[in-house]
N, C-alpha and C. Protein backbone atom coordinates (compact mmCIF):
# COMPACT_ATOMS: atom_id res chain seq x y z
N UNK A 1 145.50 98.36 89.49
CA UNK A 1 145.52 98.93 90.81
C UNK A 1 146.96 99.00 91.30
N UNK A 2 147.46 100.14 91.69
CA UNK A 2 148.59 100.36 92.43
C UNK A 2 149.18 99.50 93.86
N UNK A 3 147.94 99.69 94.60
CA UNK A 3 147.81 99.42 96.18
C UNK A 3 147.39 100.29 97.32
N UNK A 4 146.98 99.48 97.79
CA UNK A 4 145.91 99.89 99.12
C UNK A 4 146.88 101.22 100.30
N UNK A 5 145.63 101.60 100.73
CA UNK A 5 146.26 103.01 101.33
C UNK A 5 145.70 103.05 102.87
N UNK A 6 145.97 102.56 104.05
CA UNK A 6 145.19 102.45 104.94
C UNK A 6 145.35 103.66 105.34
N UNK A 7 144.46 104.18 106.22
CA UNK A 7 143.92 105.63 106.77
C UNK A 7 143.74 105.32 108.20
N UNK A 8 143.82 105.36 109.27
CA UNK A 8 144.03 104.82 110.17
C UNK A 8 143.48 105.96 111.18
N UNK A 9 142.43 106.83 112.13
CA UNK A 9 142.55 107.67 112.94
C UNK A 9 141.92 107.19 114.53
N UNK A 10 142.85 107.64 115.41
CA UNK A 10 142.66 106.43 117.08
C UNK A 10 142.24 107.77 117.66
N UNK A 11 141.34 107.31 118.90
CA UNK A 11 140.72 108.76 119.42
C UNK A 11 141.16 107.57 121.03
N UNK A 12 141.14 108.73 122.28
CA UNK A 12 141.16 108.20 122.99
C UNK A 12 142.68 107.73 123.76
N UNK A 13 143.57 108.12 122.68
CA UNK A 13 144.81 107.64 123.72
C UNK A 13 145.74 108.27 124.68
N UNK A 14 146.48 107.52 125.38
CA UNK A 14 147.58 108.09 126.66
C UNK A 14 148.01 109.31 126.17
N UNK A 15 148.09 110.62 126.39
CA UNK A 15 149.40 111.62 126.46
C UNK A 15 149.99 110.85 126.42
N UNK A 16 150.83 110.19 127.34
CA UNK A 16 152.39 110.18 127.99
C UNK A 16 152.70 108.99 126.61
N UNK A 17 152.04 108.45 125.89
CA UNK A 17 152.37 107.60 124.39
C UNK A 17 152.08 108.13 123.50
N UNK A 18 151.01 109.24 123.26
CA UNK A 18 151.39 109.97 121.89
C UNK A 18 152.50 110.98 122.07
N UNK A 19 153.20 111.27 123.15
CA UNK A 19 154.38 112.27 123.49
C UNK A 19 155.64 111.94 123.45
N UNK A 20 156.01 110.50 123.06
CA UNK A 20 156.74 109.61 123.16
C UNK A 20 157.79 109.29 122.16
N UNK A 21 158.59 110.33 121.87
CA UNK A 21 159.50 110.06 120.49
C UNK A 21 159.63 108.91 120.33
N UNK A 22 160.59 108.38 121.48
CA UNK A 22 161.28 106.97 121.12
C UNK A 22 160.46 105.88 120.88
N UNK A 23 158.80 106.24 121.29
CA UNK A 23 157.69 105.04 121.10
C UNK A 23 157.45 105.15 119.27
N UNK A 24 157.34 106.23 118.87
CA UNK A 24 157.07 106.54 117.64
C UNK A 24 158.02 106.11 116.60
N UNK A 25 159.21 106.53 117.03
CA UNK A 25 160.11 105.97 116.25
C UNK A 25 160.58 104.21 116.55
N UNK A 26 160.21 103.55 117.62
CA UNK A 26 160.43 102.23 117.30
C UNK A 26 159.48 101.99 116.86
N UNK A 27 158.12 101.89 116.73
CA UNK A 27 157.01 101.84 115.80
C UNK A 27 157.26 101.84 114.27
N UNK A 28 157.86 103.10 114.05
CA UNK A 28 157.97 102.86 112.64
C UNK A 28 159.25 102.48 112.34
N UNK A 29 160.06 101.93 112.92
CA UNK A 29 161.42 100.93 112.90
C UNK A 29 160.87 99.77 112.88
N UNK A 30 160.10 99.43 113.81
CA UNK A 30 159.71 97.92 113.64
C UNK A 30 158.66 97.21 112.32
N UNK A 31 157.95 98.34 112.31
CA UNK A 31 156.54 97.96 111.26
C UNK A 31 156.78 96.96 110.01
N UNK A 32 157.56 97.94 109.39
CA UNK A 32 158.29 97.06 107.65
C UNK A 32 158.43 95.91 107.89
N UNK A 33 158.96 95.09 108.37
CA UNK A 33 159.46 94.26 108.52
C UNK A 33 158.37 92.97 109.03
N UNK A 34 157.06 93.52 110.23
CA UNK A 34 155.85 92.96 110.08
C UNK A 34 155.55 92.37 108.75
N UNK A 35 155.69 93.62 108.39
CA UNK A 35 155.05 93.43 106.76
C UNK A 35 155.09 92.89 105.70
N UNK A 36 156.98 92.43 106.05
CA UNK A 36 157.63 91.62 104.90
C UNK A 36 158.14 92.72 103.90
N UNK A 37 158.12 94.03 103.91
CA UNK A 37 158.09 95.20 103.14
C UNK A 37 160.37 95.48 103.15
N UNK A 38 160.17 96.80 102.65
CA UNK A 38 161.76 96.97 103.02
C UNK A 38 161.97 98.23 102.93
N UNK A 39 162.64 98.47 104.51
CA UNK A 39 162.75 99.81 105.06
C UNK A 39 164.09 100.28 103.74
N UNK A 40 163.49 101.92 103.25
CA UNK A 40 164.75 102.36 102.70
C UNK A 40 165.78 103.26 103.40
N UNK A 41 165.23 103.77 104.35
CA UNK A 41 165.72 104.56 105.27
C UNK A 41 165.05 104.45 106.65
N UNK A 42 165.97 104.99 107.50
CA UNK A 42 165.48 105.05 109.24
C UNK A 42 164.63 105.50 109.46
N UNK A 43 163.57 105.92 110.27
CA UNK A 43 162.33 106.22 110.65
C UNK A 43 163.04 107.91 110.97
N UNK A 44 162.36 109.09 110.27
CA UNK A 44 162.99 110.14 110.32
C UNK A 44 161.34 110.82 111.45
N UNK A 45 161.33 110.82 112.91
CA UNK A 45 161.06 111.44 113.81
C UNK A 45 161.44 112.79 114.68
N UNK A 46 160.09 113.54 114.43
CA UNK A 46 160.39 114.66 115.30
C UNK A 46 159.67 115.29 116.08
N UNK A 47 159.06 116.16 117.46
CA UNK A 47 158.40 116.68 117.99
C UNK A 47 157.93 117.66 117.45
N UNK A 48 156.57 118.36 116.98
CA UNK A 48 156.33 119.76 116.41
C UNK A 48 155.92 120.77 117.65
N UNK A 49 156.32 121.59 117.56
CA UNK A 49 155.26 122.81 117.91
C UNK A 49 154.86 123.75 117.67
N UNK A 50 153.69 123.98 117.19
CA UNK A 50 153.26 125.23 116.82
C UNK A 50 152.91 126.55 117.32
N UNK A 51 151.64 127.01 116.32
CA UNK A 51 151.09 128.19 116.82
C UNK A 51 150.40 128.13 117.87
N UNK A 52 149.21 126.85 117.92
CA UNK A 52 148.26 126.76 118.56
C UNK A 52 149.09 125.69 119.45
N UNK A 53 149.32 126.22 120.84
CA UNK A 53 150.00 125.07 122.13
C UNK A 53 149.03 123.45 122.08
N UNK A 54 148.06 123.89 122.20
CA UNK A 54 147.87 121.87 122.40
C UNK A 54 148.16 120.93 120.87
N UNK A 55 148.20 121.73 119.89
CA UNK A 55 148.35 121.16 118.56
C UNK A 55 149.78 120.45 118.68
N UNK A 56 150.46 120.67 119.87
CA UNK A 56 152.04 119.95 119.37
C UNK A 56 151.87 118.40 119.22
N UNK A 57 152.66 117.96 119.41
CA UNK A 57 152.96 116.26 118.86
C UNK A 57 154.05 116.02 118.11
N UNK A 58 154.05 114.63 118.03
CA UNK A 58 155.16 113.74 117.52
C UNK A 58 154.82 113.37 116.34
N UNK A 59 155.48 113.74 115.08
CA UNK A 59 155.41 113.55 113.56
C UNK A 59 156.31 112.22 112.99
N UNK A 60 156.09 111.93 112.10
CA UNK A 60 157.29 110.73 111.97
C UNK A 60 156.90 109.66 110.76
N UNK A 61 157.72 109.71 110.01
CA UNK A 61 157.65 109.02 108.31
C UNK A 61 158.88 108.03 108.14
N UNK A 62 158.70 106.35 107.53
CA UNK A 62 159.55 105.51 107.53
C UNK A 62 159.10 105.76 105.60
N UNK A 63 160.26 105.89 105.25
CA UNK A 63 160.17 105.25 103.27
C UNK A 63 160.77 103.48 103.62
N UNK A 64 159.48 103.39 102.94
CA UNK A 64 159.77 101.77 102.61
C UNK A 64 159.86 101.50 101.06
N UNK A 65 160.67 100.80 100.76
CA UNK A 65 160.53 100.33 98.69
C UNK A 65 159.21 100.00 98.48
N UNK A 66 158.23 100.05 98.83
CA UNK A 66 157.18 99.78 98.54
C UNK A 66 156.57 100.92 98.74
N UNK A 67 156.43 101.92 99.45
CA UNK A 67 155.90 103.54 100.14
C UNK A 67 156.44 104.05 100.69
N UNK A 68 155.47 104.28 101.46
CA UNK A 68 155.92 104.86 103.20
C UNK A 68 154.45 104.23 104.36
N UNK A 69 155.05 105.07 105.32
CA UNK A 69 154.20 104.42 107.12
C UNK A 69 154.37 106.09 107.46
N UNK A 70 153.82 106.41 107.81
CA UNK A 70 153.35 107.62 108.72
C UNK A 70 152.56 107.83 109.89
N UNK A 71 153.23 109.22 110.72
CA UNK A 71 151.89 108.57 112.13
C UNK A 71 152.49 110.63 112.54
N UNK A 72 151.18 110.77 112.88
CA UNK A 72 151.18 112.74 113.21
C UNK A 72 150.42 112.11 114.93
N UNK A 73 150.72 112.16 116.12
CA UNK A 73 150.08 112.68 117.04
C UNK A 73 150.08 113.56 117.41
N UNK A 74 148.46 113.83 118.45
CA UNK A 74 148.44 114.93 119.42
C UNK A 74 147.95 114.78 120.42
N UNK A 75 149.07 115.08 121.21
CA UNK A 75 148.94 114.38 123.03
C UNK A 75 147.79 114.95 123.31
N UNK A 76 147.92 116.20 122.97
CA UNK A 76 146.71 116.78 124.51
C UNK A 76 145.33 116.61 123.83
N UNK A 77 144.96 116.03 122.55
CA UNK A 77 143.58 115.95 122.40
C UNK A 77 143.36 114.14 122.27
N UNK A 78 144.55 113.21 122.68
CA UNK A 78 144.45 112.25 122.62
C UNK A 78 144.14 111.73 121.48
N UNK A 79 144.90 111.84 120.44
CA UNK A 79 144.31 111.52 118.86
C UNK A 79 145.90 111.63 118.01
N UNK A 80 145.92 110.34 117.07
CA UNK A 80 146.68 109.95 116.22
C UNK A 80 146.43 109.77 114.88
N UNK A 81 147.06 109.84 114.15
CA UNK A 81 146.61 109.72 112.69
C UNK A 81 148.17 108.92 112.18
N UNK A 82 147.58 107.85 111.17
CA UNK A 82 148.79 106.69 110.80
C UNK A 82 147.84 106.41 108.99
N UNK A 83 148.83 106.15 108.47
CA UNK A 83 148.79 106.18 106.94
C UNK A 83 149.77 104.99 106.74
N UNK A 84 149.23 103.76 105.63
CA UNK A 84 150.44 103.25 105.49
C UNK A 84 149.87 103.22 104.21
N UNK A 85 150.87 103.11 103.00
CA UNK A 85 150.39 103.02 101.73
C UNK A 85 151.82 102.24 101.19
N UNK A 86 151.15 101.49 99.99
CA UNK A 86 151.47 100.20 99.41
C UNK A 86 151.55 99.90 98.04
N UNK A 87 152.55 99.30 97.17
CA UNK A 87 152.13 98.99 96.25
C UNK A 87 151.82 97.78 96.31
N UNK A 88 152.35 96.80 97.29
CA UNK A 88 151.99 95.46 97.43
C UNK A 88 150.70 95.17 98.49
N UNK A 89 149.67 94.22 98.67
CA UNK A 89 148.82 93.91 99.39
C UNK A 89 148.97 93.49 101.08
N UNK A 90 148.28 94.34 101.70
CA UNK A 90 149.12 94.04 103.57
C UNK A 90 147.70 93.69 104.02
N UNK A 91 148.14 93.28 105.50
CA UNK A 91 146.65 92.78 106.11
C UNK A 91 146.10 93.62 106.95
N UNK A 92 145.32 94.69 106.96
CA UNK A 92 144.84 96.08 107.53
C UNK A 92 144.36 95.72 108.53
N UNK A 93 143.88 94.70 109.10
CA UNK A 93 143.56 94.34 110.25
C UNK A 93 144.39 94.07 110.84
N UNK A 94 145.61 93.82 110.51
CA UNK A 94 146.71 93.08 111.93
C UNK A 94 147.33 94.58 112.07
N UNK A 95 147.33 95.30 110.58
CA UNK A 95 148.17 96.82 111.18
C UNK A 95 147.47 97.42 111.74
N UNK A 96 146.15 97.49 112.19
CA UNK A 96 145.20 98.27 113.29
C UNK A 96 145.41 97.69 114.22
N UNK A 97 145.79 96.47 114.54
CA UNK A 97 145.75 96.16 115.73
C UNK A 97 147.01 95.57 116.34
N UNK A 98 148.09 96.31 115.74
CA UNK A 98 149.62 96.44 116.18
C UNK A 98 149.89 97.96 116.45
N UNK A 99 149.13 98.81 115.65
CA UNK A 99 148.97 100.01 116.14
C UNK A 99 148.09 100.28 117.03
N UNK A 100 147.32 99.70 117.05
CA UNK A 100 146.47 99.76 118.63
C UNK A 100 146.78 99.67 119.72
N UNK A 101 148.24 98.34 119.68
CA UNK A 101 148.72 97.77 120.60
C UNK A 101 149.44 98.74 121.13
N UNK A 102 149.66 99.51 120.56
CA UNK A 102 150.98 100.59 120.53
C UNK A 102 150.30 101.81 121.57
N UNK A 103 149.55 102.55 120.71
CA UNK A 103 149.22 103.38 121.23
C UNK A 103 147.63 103.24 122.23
N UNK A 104 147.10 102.09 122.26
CA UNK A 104 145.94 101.70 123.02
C UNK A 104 144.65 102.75 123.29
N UNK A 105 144.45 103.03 121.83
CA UNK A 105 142.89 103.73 121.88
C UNK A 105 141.91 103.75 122.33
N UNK A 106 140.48 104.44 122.72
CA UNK A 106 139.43 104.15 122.81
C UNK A 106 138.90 103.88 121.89
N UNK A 107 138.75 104.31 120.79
CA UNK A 107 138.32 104.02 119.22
C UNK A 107 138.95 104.77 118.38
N UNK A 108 138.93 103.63 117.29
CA UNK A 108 139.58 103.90 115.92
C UNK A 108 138.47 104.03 114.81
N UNK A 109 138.90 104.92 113.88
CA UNK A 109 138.18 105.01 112.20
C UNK A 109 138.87 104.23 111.13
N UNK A 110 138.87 103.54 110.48
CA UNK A 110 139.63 103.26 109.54
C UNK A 110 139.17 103.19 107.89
N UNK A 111 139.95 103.67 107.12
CA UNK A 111 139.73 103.84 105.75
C UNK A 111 140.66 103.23 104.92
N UNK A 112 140.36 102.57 103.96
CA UNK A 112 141.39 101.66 102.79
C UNK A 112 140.89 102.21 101.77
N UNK A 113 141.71 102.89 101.15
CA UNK A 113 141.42 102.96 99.60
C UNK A 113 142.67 102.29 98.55
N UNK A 114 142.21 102.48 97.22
CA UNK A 114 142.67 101.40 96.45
C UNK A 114 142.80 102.46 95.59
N UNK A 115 144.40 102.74 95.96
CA UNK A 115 145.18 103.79 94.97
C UNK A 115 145.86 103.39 93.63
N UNK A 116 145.63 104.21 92.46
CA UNK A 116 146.12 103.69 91.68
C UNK A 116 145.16 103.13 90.61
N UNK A 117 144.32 103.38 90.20
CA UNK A 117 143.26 102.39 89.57
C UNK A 117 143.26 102.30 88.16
N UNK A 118 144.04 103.43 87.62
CA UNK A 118 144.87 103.14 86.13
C UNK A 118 146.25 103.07 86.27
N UNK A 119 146.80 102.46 87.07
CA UNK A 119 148.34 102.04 87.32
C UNK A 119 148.27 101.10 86.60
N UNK A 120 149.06 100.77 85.25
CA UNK A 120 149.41 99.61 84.76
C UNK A 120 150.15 98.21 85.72
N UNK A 121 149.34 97.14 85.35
CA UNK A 121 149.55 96.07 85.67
C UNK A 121 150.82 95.14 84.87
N UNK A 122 150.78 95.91 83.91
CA UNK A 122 151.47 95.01 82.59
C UNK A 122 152.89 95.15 83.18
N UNK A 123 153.67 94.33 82.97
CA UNK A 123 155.32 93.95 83.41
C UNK A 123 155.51 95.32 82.23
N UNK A 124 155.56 95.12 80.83
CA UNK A 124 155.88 95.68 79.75
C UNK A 124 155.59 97.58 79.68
N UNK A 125 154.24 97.25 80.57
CA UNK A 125 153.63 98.66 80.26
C UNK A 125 154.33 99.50 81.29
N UNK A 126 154.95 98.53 82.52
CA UNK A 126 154.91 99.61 83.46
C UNK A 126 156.65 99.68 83.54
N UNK A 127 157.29 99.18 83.05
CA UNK A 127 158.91 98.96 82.65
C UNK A 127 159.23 100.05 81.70
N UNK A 128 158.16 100.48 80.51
CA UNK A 128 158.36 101.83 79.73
C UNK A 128 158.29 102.77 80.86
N UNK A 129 157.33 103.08 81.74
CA UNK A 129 156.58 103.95 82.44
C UNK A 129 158.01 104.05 83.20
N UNK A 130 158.84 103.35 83.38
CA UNK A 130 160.07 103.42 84.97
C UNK A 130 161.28 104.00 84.04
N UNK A 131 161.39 103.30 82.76
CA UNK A 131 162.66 103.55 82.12
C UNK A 131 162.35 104.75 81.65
N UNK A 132 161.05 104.99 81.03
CA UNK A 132 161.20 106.87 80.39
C UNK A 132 161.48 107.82 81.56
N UNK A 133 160.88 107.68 82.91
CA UNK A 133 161.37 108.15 83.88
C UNK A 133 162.34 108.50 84.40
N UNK A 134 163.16 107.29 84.77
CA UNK A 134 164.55 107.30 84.71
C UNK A 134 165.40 108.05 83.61
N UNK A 135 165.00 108.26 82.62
CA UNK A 135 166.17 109.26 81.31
C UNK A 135 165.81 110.08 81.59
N UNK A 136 164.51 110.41 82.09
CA UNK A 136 164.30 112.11 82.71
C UNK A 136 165.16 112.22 83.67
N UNK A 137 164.72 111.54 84.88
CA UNK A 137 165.56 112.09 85.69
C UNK A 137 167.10 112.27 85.72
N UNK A 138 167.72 111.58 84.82
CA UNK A 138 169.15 110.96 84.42
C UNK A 138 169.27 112.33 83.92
N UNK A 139 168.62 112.94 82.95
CA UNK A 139 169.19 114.03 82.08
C UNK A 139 169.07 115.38 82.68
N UNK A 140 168.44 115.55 83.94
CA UNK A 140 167.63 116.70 84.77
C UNK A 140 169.44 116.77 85.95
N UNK A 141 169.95 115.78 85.79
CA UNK A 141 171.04 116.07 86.71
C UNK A 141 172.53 116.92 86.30
C-alpha cells in the first residue's frame, strides 16, 4: 500500500471563509506540520473565476515530501472540497476536524481510500523503482 487519500467534502459553510485567500492559504501553511509531514514548497493560492459567476472560489495546493493538501472552494454555494494524500499514515479524524475548525460546516462527507495497493513495500524493490527513474529523468534533460 502506498497511502491513504482523504476526500474530504463540507456543505454548509460561511461565504465570507470560503472567499478568504489569506484563510486558505494559512490553512495550507499550517497543516504539514500538524502532521509531522514536510512542506516542499509554499502553499501556491489563488482566486478563480469563471464562466459560470457563482462557480468562483479560492483554489490552493501545498506539495509536501510525502504528497500534497488541496482545498477548491465555492463561496456562493457554501461548499469546499479538501484532498490530502499520503504516503505515510495520518489521523483523518483530527484532519476533519481542523478543517472543520477552519471553515465550520454544516456537514461533511468523507472518503479514505488506500492508494497504491501494488506499491512495493520492499526497501530493495522500491529503491530499483526510484533509481531507474531517476536515469530517466537524468537522461531526458
Amino acid at each position: 500500500m502506498f497511502g491513504p487519500h482523504l476526500i474530504l467534502e463540507a456543505y454548509g459553510c460561511p461565504k465570507e471563509l470560503l472567499g478568504d485567500l489569506g484563510l486558505v492559504s494559512e490553512a495550507l501553511d499550517a497543516y504539514p506540520a500538524k502532521l509531522d509531514m514536510t512542506k516542499i514548497m509554499p502553499p501556491y493560492v489563488f482566486r478563480y473565476s469563471g464562466a459560470v459567476p457563482d462557480d468562483w472560489g479560492v483554489s490552493g495546493v501545498v506539495l509536501i515530501a510525502e504528497s500534497h493538501i488541496s482545498i477548491h472552494t465555492f463561496p456562493d454555494k457554501g461548499f469546499v472540497t479538501l484532498d490530502i494524500f499520503s504516503c505515510r499514515e495520518f489521523d483523518v479524524d483530527q484532519a476533519v476536524e481542523y478543517f472543520s475548525s477552519i471553515f465550520k460546516p454544516e456537514s461533511v462527507e468523507k472518503q479514505v481510500l488506500q492508494r497504491g495497493r501494488e506499491f512495493p513495500r520492499s526497501l530493495a524493490k522500491a529503491g530499483t523503482i526510484v533509481e531507474t527513474e531517476r536515469l530517466r529523468m537524468a537522461a531526458s534533460v
